[in-house]
Protein backbone atom coordinates (compact mmCIF):
# COMPACT_ATOMS: atom_id res chain seq x y z
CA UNK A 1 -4.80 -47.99 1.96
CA UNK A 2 -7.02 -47.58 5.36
CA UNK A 3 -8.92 -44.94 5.89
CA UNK A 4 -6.72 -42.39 7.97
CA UNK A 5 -3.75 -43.12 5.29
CA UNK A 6 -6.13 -42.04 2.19
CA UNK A 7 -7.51 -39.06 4.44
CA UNK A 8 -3.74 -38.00 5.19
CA UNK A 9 -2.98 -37.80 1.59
CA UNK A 10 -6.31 -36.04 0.45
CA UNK A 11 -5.10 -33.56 2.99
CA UNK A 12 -1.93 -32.93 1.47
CA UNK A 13 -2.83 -32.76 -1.54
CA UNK A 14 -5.33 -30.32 -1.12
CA UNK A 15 -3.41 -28.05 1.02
CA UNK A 16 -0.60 -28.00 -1.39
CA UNK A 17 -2.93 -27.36 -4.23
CA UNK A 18 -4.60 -25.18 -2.17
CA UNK A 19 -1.07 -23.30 -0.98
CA UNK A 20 0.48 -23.51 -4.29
CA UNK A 21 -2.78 -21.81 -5.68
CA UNK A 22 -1.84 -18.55 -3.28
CA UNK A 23 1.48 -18.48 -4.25
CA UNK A 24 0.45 -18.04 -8.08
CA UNK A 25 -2.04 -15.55 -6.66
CA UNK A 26 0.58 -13.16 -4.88
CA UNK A 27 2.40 -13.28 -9.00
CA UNK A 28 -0.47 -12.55 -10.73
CA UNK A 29 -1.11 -9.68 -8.26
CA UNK A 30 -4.87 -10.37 -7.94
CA UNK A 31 -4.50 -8.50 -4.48
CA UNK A 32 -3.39 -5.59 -6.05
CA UNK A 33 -6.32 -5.95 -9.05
CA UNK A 34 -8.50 -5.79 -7.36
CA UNK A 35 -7.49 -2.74 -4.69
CA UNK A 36 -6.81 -0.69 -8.05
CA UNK A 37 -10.35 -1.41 -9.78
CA UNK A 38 -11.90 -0.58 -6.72
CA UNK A 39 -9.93 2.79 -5.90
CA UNK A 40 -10.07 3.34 -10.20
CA UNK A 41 -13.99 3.46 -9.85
CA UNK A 42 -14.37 5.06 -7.04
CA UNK A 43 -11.99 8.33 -8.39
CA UNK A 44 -13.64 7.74 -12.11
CA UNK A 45 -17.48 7.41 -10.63
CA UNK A 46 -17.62 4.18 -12.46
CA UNK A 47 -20.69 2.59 -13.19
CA UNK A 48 -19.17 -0.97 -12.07
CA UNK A 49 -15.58 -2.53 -11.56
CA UNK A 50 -15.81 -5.64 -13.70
CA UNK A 51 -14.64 -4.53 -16.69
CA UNK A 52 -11.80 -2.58 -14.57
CA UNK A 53 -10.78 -5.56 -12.53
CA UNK A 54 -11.05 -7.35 -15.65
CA UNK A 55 -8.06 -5.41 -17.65
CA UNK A 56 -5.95 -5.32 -14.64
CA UNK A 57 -6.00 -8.79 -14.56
CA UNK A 58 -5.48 -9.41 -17.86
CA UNK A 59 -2.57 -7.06 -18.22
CA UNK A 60 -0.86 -9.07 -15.23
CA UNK A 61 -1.86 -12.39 -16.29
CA UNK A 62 -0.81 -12.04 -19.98
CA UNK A 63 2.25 -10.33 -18.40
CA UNK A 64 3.13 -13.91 -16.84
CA UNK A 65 2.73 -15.98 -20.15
CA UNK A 66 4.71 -13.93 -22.73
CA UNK A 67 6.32 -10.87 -21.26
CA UNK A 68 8.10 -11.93 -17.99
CA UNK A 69 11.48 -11.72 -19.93
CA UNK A 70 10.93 -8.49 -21.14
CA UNK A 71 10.11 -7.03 -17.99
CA UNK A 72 12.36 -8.68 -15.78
CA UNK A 73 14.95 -6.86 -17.96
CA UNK A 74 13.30 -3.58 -18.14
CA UNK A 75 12.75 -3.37 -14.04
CA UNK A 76 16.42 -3.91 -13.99
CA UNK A 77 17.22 -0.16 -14.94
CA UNK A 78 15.10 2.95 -12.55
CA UNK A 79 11.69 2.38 -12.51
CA UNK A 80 10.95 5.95 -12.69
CA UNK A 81 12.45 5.51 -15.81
CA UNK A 82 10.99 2.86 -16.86
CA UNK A 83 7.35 3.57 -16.26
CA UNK A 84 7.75 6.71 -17.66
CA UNK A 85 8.55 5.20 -21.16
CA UNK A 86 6.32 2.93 -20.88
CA UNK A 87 3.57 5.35 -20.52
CA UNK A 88 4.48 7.33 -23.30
CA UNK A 89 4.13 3.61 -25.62
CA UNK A 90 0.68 2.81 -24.22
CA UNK A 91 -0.62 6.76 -24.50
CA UNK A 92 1.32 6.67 -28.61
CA UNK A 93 -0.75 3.40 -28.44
CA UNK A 94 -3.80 5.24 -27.22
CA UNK A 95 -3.58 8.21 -29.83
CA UNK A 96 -3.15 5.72 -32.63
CA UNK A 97 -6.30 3.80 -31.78
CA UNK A 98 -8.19 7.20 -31.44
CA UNK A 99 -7.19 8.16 -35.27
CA UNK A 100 -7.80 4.60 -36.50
CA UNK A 101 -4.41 4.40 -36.89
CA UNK A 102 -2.92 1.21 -34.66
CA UNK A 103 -2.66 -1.27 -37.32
CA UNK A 104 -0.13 0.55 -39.34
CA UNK A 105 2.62 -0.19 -36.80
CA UNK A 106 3.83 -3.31 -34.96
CA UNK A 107 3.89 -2.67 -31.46
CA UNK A 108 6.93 -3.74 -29.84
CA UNK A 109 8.15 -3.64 -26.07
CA UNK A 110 12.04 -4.08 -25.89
CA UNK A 111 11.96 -6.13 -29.51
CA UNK A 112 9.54 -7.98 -28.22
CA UNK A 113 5.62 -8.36 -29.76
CA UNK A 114 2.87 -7.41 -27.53
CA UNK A 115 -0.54 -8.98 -28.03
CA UNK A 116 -3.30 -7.49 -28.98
CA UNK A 117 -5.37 -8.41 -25.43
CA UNK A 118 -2.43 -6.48 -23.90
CA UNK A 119 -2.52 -3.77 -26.05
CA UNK A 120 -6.24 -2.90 -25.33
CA UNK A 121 -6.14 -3.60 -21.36
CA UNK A 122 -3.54 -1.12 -21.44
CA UNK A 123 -4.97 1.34 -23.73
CA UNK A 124 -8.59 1.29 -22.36
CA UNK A 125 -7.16 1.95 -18.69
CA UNK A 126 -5.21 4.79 -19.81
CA UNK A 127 -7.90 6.82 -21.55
CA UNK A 128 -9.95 6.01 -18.61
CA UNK A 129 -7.72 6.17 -15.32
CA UNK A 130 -3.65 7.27 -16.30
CA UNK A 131 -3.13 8.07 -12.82
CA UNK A 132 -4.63 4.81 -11.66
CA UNK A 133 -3.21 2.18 -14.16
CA UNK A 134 0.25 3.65 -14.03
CA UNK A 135 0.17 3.36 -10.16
CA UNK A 136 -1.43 -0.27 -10.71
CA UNK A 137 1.96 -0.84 -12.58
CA UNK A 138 4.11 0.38 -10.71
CA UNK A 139 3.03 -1.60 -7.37
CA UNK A 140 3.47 -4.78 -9.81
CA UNK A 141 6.32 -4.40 -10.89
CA UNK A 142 7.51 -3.54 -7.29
CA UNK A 143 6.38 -7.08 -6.69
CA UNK A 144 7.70 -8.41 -9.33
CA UNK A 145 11.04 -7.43 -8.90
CA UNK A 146 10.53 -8.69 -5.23
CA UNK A 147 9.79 -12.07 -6.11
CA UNK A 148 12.42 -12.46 -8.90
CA UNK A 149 15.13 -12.39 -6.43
CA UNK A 150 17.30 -15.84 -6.88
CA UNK A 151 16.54 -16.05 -3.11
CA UNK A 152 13.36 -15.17 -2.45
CA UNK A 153 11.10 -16.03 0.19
CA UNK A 154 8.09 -16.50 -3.17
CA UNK A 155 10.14 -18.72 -4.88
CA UNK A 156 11.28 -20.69 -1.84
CA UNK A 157 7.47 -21.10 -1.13
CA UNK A 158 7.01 -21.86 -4.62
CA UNK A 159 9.15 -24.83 -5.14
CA UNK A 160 8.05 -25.85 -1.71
CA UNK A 161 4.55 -26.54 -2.60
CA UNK A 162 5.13 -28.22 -6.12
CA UNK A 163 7.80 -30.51 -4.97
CA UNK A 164 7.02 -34.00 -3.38
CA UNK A 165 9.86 -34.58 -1.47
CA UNK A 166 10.88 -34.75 2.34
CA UNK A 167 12.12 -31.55 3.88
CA UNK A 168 15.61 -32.68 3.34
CA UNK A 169 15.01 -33.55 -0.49
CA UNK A 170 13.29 -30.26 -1.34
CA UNK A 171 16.38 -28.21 1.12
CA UNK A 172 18.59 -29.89 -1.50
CA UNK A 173 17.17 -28.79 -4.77
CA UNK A 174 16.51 -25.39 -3.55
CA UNK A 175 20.40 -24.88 -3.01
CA UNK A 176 20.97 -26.68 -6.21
CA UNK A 177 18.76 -24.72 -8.55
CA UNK A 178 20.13 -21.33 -6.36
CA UNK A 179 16.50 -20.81 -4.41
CA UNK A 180 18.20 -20.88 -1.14
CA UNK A 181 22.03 -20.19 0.49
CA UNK A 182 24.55 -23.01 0.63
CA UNK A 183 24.08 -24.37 4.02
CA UNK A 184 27.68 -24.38 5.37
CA UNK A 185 27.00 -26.01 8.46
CA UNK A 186 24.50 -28.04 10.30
CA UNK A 187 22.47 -25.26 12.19
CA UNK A 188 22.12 -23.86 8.67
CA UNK A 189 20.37 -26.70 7.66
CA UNK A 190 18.26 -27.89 10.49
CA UNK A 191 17.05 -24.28 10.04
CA UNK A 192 16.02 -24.45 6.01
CA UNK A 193 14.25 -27.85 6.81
CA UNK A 194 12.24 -26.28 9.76
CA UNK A 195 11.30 -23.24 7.42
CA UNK A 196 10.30 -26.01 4.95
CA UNK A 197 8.46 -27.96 7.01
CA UNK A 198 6.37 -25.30 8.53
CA UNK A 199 5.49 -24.26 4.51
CA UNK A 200 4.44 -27.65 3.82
CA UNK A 201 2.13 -27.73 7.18
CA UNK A 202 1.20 -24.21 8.52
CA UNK A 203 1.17 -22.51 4.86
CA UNK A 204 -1.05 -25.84 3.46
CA UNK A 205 -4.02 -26.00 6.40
CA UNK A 206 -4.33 -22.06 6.41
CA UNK A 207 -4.24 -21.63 2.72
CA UNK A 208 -7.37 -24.95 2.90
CA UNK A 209 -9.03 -23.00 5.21
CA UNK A 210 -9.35 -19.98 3.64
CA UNK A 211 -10.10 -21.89 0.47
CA UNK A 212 -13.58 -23.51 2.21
CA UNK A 213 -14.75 -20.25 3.13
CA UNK A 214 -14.06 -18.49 0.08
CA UNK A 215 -15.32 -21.12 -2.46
CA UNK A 216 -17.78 -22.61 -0.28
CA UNK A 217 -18.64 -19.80 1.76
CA UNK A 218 -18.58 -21.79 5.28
CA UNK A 219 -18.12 -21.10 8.80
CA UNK A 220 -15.04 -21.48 11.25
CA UNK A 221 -17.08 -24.38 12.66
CA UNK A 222 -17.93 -26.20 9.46
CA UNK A 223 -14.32 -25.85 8.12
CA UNK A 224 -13.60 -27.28 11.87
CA UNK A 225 -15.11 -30.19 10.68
CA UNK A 226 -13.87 -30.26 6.86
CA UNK A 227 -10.18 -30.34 8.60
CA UNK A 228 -11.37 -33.52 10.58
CA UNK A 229 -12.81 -35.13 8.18
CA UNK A 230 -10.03 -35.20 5.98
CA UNK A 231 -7.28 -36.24 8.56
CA UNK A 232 -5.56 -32.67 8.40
CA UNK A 233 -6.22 -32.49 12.14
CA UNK A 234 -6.89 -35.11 15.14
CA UNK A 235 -11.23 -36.01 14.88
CA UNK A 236 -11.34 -36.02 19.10
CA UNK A 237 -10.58 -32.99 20.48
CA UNK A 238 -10.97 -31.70 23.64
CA UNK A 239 -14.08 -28.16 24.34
CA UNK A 240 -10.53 -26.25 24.93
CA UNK A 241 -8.77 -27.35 21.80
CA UNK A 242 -11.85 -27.29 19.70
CA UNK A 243 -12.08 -23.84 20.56
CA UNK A 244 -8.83 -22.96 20.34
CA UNK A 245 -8.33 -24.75 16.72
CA UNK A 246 -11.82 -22.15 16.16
CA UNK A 247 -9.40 -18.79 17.18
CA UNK A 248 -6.75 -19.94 14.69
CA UNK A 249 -9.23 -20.79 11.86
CA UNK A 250 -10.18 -17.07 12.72
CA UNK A 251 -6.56 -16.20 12.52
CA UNK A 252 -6.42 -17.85 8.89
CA UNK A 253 -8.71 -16.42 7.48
CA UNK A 254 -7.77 -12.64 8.68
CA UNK A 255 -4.38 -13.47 6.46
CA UNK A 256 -3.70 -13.33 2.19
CA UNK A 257 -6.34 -10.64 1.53
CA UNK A 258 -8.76 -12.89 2.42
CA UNK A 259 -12.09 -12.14 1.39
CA UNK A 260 -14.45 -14.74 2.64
CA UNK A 261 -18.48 -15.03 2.00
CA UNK A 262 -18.48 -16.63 5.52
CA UNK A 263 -21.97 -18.05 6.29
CA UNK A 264 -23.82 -19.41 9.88
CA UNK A 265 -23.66 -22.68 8.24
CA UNK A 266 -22.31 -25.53 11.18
């Protein structure tokens, strides 16, 4: 394999890793973490947000592994309704652990067993911030209900960016496994492969880019380079286009709650 082949597929690779990485992001609401702990310890005069952001992301993350079932069945009925019984378990959860009492019941949501990490993320937010965790929750499961849609744009993106094949392979499954509409004619499916296409290049550089300033903390300039480097765009390029391909690196990294340590490193 010559050098621009083995660059090419570095690229890709990274990019999808890279794009498939924000995808799981927007599920596991790490966004929305880390708005709440912020806004939590600002209302509560907090001493610091670790330990904040650190329950809300538990509570979401744990949510993912064992209770997506349960909740994708409980967000099917009001969720007024829901959240309100919901916050009557955690604050019966709450009163319990105040009297010493929690281990003389098995804590259940919907028949199903909640683990003990839950049970405290939940608990220690609601003695500390009610108003704050049950807003938390309900902007998650907002999302969550979003993204559970047969059809939605998140799980369109997500199968896009673990599958390896062509445009026209990965338009295929998506119908088959009920990700995307039947395409009933051929406009309709010119116009899935373009979408697809345009996931598996525009959603791969930006989500690259904003992963070397993030993680590595460099500039629009350096990640100019990185791009080159690694075949994801043309090595000789013109003072316009190298400072036009600057304005869009700019543009990237303004997008997905991006929250770069950008350096002057060139």
């Amino acid at each position: 394999m010559n050098q621009q082949k083995r660059s090419s597929c570095v690229n890709e690779v990274s990019g999808r890793e890279a794009a498939y990485g924000e995808v799981l992001d927007e599920e596991l609401c790490c966004d929305l973490a880390g708005k709440f702990a912020r806004e939590s310890a600002r209302r509560t005069e907090a001493k610091e947000i670790g330990s904040i952001r650190d329950n809300y992301e538990a509570i979401v993350f744990i949510r993912a592994r064992s209770l997506s079932v349960v909740l994708r069945n409980e967000t099917n009925q009001a969720q007024g309704d829901f959240l309100r019984k919901l916050g009557r378990w955690i604050g019966d959860y709450a009163s319990c652990c105040i009297h010493g009492e929690e281990g003389c019941y098995n804590w259940t949501l919907s028949g199903h067993t909640v683990s003990k990490e839950l049970l405290s993320a939940l608990a220690e937010e609601y003695v500390r911030d009610r108003h704050g965790l049950m807003q938390f929750l309900e902007d998650v499961f907002k999302r969550w209900r979003k993204i559970d849609q047969p059809g939605s744009l998140w799980r369109v993106k997500s199968v896009t960016q673990q599958h390896l094949g062509k445009p026209k392979v990965v338009a295929q499954y998506l119908e088959n496994i009920g990700a995307a509409s039947k395409c009933t004619n051929k406009s309709h499916s010119e116009s899935l492969r373009a979408r697809i296409r345009q996931y598996c290049s525009r959603d791969r550089r930006s989500a690259l880019v904003r992963q070397l300033a993030s993680v590595y903390g460099y500039s629009p300039k350096r990640i100019l380079l990185e791009l080159q480097e690694c075949g994801a765009i043309p090595k000789k390029l013109s003072p316009a286009s190298r400072r036009e391909w600057i304005s869009k690196i700019k543009r990237y990294l303004c997008g997905k709650h991006h929250k770069a340590r950008v350096t002057k490193t060139d």
